[in-house]
PDB file of N, CA and C in Angstrom:
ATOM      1  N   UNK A   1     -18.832  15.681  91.745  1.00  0.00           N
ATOM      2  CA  UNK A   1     -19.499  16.783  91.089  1.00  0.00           C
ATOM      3  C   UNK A   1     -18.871  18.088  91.570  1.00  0.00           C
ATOM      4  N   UNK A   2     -19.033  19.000  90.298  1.00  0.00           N
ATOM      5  CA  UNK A   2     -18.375  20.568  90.818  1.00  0.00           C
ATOM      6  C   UNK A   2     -19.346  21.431  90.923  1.00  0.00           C
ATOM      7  N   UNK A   3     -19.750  22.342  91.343  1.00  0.00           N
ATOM      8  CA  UNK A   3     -20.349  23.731  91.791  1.00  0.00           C
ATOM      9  C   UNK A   3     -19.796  24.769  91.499  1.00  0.00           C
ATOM     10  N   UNK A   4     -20.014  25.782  90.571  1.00  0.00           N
ATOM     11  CA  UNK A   4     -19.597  27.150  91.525  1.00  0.00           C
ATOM     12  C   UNK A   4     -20.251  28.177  91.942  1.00  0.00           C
ATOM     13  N   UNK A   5     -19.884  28.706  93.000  1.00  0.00           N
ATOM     14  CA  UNK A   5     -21.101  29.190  93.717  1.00  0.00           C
ATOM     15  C   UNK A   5     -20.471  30.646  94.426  1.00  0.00           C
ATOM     16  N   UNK A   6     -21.280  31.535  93.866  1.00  0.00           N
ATOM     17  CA  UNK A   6     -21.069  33.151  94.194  1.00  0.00           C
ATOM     18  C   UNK A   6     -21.562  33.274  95.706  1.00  0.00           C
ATOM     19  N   UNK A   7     -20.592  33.783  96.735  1.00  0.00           N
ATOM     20  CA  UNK A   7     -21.243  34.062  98.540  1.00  0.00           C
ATOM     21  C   UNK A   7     -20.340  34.942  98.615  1.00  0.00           C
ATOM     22  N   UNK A   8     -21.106  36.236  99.421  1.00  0.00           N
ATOM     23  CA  UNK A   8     -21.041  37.623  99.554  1.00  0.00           C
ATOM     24  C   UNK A   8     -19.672  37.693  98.756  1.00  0.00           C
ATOM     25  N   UNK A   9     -20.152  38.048  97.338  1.00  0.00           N
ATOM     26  CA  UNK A   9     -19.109  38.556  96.321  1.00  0.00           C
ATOM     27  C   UNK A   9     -17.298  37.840  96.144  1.00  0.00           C
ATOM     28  N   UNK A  10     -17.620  36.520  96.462  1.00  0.00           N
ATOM     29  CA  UNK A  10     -16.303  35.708  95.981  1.00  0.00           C
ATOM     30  C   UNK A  10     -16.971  34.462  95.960  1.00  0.00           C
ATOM     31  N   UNK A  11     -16.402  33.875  94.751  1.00  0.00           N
ATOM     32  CA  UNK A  11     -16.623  32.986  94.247  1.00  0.00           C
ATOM     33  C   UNK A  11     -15.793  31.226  95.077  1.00  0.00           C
ATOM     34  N   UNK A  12     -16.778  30.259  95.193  1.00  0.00           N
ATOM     35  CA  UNK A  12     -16.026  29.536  95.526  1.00  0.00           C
ATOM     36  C   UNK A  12     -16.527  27.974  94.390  1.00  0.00           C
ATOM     37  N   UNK A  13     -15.784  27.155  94.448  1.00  0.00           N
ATOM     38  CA  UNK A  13     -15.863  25.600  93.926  1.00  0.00           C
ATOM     39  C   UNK A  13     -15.990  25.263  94.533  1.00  0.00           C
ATOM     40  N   UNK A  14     -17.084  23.700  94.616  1.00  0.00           N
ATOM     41  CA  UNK A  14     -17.415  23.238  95.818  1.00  0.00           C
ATOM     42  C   UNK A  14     -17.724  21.938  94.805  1.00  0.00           C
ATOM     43  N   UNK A  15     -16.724  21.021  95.715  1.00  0.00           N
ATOM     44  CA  UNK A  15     -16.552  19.581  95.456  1.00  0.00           C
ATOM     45  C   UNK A  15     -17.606  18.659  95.989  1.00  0.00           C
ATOM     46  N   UNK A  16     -18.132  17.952  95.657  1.00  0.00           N
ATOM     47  CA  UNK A  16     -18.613  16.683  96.222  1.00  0.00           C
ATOM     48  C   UNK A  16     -17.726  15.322  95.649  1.00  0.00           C
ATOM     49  N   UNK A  17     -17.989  14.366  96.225  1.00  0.00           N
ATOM     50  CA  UNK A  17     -17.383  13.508  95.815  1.00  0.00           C
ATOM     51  C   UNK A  17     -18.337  12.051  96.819  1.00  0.00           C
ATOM     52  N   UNK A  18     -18.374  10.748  96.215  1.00  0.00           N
ATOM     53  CA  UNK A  18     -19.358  10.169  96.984  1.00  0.00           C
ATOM     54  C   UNK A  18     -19.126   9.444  98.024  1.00  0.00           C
ATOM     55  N   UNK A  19     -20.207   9.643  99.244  1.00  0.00           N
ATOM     56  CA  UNK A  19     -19.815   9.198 100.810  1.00  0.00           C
ATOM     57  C   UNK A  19     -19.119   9.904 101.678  1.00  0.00           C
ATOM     58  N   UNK A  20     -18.714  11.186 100.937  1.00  0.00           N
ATOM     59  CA  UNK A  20     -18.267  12.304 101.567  1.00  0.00           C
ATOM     60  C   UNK A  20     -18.812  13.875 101.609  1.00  0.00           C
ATOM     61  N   UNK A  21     -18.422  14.656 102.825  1.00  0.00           N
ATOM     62  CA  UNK A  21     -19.248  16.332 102.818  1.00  0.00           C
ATOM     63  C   UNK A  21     -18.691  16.668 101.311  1.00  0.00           C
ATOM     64  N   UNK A  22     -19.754  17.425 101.051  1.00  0.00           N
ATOM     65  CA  UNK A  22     -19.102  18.863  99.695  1.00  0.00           C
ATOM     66  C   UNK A  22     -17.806  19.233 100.504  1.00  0.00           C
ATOM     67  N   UNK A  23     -17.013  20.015 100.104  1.00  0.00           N
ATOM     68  CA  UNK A  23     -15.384  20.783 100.052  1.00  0.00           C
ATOM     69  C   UNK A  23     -15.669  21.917  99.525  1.00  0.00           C
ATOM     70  N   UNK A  24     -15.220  22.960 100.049  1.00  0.00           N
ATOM     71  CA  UNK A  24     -15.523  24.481  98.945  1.00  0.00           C
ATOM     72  C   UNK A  24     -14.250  25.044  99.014  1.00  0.00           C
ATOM     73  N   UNK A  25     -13.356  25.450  97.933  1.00  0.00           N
ATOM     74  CA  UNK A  25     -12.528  26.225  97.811  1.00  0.00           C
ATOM     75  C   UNK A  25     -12.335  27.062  97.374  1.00  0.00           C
ATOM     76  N   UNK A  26     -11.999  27.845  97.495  1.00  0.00           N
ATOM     77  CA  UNK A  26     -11.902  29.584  97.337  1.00  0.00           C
ATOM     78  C   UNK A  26     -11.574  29.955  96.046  1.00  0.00           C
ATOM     79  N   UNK A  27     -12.305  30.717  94.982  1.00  0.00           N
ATOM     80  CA  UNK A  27     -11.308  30.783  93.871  1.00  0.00           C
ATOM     81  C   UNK A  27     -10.001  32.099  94.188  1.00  0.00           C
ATOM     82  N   UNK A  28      -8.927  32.361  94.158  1.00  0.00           N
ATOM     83  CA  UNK A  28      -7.928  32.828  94.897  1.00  0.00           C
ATOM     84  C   UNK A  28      -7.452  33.737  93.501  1.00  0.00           C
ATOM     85  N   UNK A  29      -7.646  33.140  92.335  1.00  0.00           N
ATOM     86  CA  UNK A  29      -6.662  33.564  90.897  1.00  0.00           C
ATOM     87  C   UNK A  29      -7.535  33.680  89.771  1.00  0.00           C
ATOM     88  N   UNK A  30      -7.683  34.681  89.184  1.00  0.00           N
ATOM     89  CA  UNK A  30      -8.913  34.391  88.350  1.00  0.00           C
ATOM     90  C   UNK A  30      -8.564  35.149  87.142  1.00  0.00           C
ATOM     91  N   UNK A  31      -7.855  34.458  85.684  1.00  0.00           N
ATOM     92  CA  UNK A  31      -7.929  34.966  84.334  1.00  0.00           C
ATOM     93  C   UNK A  31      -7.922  34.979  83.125  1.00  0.00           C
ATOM     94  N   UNK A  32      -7.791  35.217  82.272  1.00  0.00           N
ATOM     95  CA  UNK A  32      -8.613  35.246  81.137  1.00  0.00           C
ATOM     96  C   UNK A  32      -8.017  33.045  80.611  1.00  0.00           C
ATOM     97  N   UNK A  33      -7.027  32.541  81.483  1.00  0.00           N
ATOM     98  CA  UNK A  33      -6.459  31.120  80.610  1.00  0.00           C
ATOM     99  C   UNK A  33      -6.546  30.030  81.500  1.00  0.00           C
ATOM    100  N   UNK A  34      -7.230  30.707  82.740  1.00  0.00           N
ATOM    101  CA  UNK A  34      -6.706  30.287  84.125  1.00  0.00           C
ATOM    102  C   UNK A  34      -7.190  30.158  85.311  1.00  0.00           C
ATOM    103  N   UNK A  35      -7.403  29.388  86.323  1.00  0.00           N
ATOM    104  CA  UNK A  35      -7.846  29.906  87.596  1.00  0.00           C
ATOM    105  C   UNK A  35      -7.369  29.228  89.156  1.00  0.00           C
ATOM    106  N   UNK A  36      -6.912  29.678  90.336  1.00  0.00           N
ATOM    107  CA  UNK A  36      -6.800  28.545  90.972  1.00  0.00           C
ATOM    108  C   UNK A  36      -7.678  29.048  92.319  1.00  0.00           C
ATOM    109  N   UNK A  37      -8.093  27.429  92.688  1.00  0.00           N
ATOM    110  CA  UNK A  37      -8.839  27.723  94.334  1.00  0.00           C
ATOM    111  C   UNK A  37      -7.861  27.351  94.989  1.00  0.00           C
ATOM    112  N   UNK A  38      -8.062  27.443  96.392  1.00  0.00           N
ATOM    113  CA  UNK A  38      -7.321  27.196  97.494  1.00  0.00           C
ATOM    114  C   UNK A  38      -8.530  26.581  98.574  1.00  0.00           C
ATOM    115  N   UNK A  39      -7.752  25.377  99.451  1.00  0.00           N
ATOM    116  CA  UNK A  39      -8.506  25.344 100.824  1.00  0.00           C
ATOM    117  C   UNK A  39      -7.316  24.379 101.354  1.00  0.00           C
ATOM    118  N   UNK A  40      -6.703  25.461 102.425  1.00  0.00           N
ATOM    119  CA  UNK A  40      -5.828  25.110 103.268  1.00  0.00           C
ATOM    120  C   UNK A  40      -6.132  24.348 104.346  1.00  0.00           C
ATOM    121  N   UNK A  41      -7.489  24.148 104.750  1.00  0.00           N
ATOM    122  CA  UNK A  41      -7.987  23.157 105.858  1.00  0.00           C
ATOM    123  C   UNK A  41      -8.235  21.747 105.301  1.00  0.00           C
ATOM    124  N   UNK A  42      -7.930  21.719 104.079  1.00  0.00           N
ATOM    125  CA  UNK A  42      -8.696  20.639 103.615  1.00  0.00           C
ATOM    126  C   UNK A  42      -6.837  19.786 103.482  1.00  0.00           C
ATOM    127  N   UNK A  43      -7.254  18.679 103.428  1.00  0.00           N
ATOM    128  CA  UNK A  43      -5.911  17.557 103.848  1.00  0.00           C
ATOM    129  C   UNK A  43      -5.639  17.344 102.470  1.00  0.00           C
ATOM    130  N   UNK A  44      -6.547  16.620 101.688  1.00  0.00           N
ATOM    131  CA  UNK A  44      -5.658  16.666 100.043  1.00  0.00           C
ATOM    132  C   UNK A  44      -7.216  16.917  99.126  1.00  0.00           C
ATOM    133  N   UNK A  45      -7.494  17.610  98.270  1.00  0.00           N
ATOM    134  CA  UNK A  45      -6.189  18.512  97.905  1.00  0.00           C
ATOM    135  C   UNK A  45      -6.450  20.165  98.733  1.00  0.00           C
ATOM    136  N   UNK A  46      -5.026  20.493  98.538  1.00  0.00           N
ATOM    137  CA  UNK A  46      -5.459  22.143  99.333  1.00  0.00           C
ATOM    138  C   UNK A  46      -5.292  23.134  97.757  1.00  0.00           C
ATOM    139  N   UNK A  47      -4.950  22.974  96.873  1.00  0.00           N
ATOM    140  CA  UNK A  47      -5.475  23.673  95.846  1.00  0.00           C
ATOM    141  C   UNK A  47      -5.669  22.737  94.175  1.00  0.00           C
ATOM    142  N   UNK A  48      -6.572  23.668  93.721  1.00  0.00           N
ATOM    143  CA  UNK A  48      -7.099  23.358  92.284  1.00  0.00           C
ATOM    144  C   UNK A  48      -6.361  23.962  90.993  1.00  0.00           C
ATOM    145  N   UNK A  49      -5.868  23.753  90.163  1.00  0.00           N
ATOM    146  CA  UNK A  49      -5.550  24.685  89.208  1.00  0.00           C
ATOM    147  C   UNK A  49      -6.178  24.022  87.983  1.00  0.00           C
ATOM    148  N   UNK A  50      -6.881  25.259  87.280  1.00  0.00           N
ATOM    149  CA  UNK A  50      -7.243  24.825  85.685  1.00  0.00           C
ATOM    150  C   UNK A  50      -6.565  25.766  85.313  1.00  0.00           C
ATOM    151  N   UNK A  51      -6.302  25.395  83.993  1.00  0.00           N
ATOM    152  CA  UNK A  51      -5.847  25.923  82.578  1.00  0.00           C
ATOM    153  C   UNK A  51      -5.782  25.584  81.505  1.00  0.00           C
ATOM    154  N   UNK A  52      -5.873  26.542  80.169  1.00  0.00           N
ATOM    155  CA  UNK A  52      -6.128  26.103  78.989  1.00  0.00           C
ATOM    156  C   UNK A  52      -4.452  26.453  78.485  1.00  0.00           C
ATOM    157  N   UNK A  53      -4.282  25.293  77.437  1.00  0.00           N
ATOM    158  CA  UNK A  53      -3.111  25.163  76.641  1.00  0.00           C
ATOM    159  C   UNK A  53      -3.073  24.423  75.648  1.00  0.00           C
ATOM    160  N   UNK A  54      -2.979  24.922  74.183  1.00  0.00           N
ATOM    161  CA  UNK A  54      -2.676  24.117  73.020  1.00  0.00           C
ATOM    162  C   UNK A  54      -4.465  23.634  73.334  1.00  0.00           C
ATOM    163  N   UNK A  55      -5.638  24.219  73.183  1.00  0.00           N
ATOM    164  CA  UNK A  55      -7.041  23.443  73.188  1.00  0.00           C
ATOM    165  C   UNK A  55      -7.258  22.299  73.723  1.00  0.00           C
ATOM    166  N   UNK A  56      -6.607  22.144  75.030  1.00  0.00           N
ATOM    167  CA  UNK A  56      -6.666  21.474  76.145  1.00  0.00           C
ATOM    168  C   UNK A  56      -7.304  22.113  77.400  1.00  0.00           C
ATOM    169  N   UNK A  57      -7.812  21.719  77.948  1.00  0.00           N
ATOM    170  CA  UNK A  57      -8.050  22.063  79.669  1.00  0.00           C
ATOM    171  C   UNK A  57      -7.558  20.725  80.184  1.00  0.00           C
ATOM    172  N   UNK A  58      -6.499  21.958  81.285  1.00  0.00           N
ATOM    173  CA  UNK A  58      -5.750  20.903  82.315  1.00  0.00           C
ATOM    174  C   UNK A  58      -5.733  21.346  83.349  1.00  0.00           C
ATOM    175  N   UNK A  59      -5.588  20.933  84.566  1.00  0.00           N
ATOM    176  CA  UNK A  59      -5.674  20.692  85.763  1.00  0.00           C
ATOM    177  C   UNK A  59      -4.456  19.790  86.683  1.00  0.00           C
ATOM    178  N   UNK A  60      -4.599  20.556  87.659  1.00  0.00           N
ATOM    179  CA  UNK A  60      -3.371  20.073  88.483  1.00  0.00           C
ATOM    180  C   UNK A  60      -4.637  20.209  90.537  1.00  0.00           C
ATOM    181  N   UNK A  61      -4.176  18.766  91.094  1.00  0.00           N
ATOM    182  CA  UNK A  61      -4.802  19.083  91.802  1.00  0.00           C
ATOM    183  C   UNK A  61      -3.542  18.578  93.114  1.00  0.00           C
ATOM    184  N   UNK A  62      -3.672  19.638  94.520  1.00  0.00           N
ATOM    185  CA  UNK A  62      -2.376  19.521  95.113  1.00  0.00           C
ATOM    186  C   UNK A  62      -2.117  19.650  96.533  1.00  0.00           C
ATOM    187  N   UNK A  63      -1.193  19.426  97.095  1.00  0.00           N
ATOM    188  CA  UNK A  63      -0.644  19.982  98.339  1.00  0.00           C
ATOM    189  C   UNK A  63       0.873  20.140  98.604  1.00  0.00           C
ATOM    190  N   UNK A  64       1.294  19.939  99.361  1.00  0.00           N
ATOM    191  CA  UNK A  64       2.600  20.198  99.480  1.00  0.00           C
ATOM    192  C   UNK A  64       3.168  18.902  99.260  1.00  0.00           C
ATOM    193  N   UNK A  65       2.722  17.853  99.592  1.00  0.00           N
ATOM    194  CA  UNK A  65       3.502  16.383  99.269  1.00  0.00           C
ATOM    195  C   UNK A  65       3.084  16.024  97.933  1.00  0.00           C
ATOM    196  N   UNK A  66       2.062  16.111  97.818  1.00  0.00           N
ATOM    197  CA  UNK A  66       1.664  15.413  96.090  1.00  0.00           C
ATOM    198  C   UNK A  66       0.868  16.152  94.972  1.00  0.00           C
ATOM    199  N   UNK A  67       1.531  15.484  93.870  1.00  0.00           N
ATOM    200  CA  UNK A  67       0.460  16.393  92.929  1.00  0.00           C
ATOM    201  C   UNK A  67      -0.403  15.526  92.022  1.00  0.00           C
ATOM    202  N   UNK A  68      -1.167  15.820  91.381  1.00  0.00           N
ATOM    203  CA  UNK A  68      -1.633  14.949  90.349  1.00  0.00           C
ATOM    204  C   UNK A  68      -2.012  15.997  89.194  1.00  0.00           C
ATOM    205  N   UNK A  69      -1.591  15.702  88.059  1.00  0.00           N
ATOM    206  CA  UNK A  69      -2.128  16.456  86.570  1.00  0.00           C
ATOM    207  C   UNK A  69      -3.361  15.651  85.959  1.00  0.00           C
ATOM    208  N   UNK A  70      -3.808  16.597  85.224  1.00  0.00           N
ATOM    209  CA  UNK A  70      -4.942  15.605  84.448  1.00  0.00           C
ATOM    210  C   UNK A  70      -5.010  16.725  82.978  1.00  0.00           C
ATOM    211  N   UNK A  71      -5.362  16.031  81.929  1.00  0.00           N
ATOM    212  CA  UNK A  71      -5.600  16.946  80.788  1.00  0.00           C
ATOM    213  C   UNK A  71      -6.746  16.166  79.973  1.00  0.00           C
ATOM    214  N   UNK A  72      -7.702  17.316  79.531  1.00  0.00           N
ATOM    215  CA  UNK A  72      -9.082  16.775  79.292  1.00  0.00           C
ATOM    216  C   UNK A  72      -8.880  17.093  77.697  1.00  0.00           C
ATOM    217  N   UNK A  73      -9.860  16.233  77.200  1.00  0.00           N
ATOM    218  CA  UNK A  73      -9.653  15.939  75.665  1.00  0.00           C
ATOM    219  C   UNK A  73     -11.533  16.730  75.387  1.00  0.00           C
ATOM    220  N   UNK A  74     -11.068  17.482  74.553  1.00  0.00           N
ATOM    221  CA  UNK A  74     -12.653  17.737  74.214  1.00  0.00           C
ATOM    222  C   UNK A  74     -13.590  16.413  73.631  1.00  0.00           C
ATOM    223  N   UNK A  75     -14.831  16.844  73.893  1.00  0.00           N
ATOM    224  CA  UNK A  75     -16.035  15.833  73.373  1.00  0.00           C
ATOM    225  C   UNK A  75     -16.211  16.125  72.266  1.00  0.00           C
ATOM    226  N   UNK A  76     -15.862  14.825  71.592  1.00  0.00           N
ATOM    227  CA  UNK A  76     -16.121  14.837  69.998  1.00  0.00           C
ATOM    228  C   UNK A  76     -17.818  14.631  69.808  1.00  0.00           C
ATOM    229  N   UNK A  77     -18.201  15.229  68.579  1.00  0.00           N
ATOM    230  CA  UNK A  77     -19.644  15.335  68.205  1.00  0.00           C
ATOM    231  C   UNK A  77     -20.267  13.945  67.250  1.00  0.00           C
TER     232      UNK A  77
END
C-alpha cells in the first residue's frame, strides 16, 4: 500500500508492503507529468519515479545496481 503524507510542509510516500515497517520517501521532484521520491537509507529501492506518457502511468523503481519499470494500463469501465 501507498500513502502520501504532508509533514512540516514536504511531502513524503510511504510504502508498506506485508511483514514489513512502512518506508517513507521523500518526494524530491515534483511536476506537472512527473514526480520522484528518494530514500537513500533504504537498501532497495532508494528512489521512485512516476510518469505519464502516451496515457500511461509508469514507474521506475531503483538503486544504483538495479532497476525495475512497470507501466500501468488504465481500468476499463
Amino acid at each position: 500500500a501507498m500513502r502520501l503524507v504532508k509533514l512540516d510542509n514536504e511531502w513524503d510516500v510511504v510504502v508498506t508492503v506485508p511483514n514489513e515497517s512502512p518506508v517513507a520517501f521523500r518526494v524530491n521532484k515534483l511536476g506537472d507529468e512527473e514526480f520522484l521520491c528518494t530514500n537513500y537509507e533504504n537498501s532497495f529501492p532508494t528512489e521512485i519515479k512516476y510518469w505519464k506518457k502516451d496515457g500511461h502511468l509508469h514507474a521506475l523503481i531503483s538503486n544504483d545496481e538495479m532497476k525495475i519499470p512497470f507501466e500501468f494500463e488504465p481500468l476499463k469501465k
